[in-house]
C-alpha atoms as a PDB file:
ATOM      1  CA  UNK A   1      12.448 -32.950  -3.197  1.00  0.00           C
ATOM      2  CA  UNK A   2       9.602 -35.360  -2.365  1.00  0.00           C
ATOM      3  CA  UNK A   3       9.059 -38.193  -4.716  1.00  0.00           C
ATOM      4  CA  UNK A   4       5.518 -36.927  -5.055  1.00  0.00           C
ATOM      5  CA  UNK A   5       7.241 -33.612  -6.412  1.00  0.00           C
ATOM      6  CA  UNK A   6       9.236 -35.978  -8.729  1.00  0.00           C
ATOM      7  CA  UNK A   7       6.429 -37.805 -10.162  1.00  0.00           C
ATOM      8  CA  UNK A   8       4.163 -35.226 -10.685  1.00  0.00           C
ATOM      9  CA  UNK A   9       6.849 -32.966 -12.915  1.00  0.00           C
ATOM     10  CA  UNK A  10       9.565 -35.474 -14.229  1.00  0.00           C
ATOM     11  CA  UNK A  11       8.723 -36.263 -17.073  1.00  0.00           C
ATOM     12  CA  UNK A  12       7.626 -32.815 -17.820  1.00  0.00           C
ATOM     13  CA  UNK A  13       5.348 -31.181 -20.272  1.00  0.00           C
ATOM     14  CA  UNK A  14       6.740 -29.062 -22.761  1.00  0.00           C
ATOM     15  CA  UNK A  15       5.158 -26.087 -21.178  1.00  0.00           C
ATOM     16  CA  UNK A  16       6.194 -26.677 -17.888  1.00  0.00           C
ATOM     17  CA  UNK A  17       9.964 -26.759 -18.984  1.00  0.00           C
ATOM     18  CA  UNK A  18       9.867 -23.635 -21.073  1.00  0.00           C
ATOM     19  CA  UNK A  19       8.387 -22.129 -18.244  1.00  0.00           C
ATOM     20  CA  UNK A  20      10.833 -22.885 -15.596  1.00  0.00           C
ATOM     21  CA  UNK A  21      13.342 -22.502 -18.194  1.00  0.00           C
ATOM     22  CA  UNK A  22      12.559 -18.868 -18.777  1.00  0.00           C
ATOM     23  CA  UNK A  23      12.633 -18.715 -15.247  1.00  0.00           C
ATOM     24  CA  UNK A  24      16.085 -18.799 -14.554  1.00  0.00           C
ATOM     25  CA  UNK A  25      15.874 -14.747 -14.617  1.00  0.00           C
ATOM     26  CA  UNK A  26      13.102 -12.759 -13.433  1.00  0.00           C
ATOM     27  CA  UNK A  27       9.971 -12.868 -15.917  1.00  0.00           C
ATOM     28  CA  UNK A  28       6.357 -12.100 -16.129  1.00  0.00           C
ATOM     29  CA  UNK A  29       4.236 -14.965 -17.757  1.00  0.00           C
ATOM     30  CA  UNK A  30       3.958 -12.507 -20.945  1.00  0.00           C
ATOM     31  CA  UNK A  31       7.296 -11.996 -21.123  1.00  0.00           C
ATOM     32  CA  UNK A  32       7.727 -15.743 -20.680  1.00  0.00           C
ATOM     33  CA  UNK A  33       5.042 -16.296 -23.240  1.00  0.00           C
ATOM     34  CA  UNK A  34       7.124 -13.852 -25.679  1.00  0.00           C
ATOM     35  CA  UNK A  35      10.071 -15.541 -25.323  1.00  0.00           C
ATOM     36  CA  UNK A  36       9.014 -19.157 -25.459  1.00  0.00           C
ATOM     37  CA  UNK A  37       7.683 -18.220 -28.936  1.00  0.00           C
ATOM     38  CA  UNK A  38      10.916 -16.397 -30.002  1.00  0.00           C
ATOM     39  CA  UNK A  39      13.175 -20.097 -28.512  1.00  0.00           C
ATOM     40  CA  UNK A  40      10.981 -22.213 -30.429  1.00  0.00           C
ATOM     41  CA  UNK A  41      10.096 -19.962 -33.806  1.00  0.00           C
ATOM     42  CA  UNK A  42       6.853 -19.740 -33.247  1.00  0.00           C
ATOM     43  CA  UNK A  43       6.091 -23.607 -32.722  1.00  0.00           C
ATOM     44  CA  UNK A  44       5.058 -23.628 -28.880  1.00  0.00           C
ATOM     45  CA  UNK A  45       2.214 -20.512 -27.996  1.00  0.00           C
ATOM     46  CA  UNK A  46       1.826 -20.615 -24.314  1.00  0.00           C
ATOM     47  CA  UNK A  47      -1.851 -19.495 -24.150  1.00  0.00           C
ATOM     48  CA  UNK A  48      -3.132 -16.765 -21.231  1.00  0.00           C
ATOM     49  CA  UNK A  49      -5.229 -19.896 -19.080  1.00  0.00           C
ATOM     50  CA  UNK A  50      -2.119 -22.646 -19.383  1.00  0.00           C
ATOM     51  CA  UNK A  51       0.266 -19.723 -18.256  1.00  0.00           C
ATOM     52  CA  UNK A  52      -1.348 -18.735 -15.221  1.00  0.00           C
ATOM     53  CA  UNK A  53      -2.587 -22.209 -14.350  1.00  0.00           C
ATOM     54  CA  UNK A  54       1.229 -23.489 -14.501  1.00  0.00           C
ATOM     55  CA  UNK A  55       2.516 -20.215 -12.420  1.00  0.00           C
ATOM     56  CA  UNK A  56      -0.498 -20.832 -10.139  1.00  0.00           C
ATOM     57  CA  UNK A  57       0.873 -24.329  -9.700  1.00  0.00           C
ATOM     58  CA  UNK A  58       3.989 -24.338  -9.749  1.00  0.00           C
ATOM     59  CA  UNK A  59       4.414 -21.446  -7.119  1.00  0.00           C
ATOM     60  CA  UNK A  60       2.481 -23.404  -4.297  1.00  0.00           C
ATOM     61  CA  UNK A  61       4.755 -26.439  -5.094  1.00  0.00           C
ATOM     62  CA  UNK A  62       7.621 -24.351  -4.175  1.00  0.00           C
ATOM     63  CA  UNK A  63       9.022 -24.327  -8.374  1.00  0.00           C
ATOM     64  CA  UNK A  64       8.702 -20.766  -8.474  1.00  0.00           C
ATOM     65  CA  UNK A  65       8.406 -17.544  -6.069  1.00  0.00           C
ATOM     66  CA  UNK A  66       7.179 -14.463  -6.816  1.00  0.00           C
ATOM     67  CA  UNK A  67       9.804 -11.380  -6.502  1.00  0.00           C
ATOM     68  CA  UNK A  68       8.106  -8.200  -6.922  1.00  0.00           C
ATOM     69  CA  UNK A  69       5.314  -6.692  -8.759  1.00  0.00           C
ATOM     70  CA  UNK A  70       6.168  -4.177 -11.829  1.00  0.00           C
ATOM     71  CA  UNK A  71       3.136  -2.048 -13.746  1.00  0.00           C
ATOM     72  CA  UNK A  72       0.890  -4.479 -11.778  1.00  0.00           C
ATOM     73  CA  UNK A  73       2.399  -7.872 -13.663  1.00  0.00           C
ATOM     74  CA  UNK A  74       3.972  -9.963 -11.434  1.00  0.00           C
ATOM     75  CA  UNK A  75       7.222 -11.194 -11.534  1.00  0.00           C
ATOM     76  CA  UNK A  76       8.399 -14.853 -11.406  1.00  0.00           C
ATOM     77  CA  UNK A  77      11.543 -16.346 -10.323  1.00  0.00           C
ATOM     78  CA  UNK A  78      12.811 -19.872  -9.834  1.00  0.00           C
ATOM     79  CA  UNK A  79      13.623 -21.467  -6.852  1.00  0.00           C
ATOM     80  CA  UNK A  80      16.560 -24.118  -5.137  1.00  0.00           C
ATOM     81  CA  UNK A  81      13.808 -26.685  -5.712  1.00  0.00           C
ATOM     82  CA  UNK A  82      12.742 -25.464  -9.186  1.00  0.00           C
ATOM     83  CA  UNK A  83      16.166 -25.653 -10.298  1.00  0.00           C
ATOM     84  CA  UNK A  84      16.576 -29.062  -9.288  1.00  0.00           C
ATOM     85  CA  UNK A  85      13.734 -30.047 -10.998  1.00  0.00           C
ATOM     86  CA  UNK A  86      14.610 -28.161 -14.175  1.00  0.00           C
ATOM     87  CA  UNK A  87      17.907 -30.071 -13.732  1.00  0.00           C
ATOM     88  CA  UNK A  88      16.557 -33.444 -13.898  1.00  0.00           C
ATOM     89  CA  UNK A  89      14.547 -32.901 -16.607  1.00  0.00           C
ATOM     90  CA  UNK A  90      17.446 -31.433 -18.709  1.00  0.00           C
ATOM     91  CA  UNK A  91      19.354 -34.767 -18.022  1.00  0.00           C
ATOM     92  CA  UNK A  92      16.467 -36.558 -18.977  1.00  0.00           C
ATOM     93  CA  UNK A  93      16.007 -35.047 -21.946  1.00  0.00           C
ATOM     94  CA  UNK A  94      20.220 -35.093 -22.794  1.00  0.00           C
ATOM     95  CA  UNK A  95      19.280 -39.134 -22.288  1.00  0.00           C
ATOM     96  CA  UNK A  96      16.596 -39.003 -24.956  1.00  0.00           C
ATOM     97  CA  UNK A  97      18.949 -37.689 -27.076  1.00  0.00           C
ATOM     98  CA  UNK A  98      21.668 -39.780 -26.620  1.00  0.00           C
ATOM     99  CA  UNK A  99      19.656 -42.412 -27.158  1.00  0.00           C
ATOM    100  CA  UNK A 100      18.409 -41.622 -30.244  1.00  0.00           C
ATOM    101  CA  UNK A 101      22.189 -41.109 -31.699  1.00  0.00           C
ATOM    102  CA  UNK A 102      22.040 -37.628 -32.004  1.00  0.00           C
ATOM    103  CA  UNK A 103      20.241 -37.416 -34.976  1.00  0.00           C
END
């Protein structure tokens, strides 16, 4: 991972996590979009523009890869690099909550 990589998505935006988070198996961004909403009870709406901008991004940054194509949605799955990524974040945000007591 370059530390350009690093800086640009550690910290990361709420978004971005649930997105590589869902990621971990094979998704479409509605289907990611679905189940962000159903992990958060309706607090975080990924809208249509973020989603595809994020995908968009994070593919060419080497986050994500597409897998196949189903009823012409494409499908999304996380990469070596995405994973380490996701990982950091994850510790960062186990940090935060040690740090806070674990209220």
């Amino acid at each position: 991972m370059t530390e350009k990589l690093r800086r640009v998505y550690v910290p990361m935006t709420e978004t971005g996590f649930y997105i590589l988070f869902c990621l971990r198996e094979e998704m479409h961004g509605y289907s990611i979009g679905q189940r962000v909403k159903e992990m958060t009870d309706g607090a975080v709406s990924i809208s249509a523009g973020t989603m595809y901008g994020t995908l968009s991004k994070m593919e060419k940054d080497g986050l994500i890869q597409f897998s196949r194509e189903e009823e012409k949605r494409k499908l999304y799955r996380i990469t070596e690099l995405g994973e380490e990524i996701l990982s950091l974040e994850i510790e960062r945000i186990k940090r935060l909550y040690r740090n806070i007591g674990g209220v």
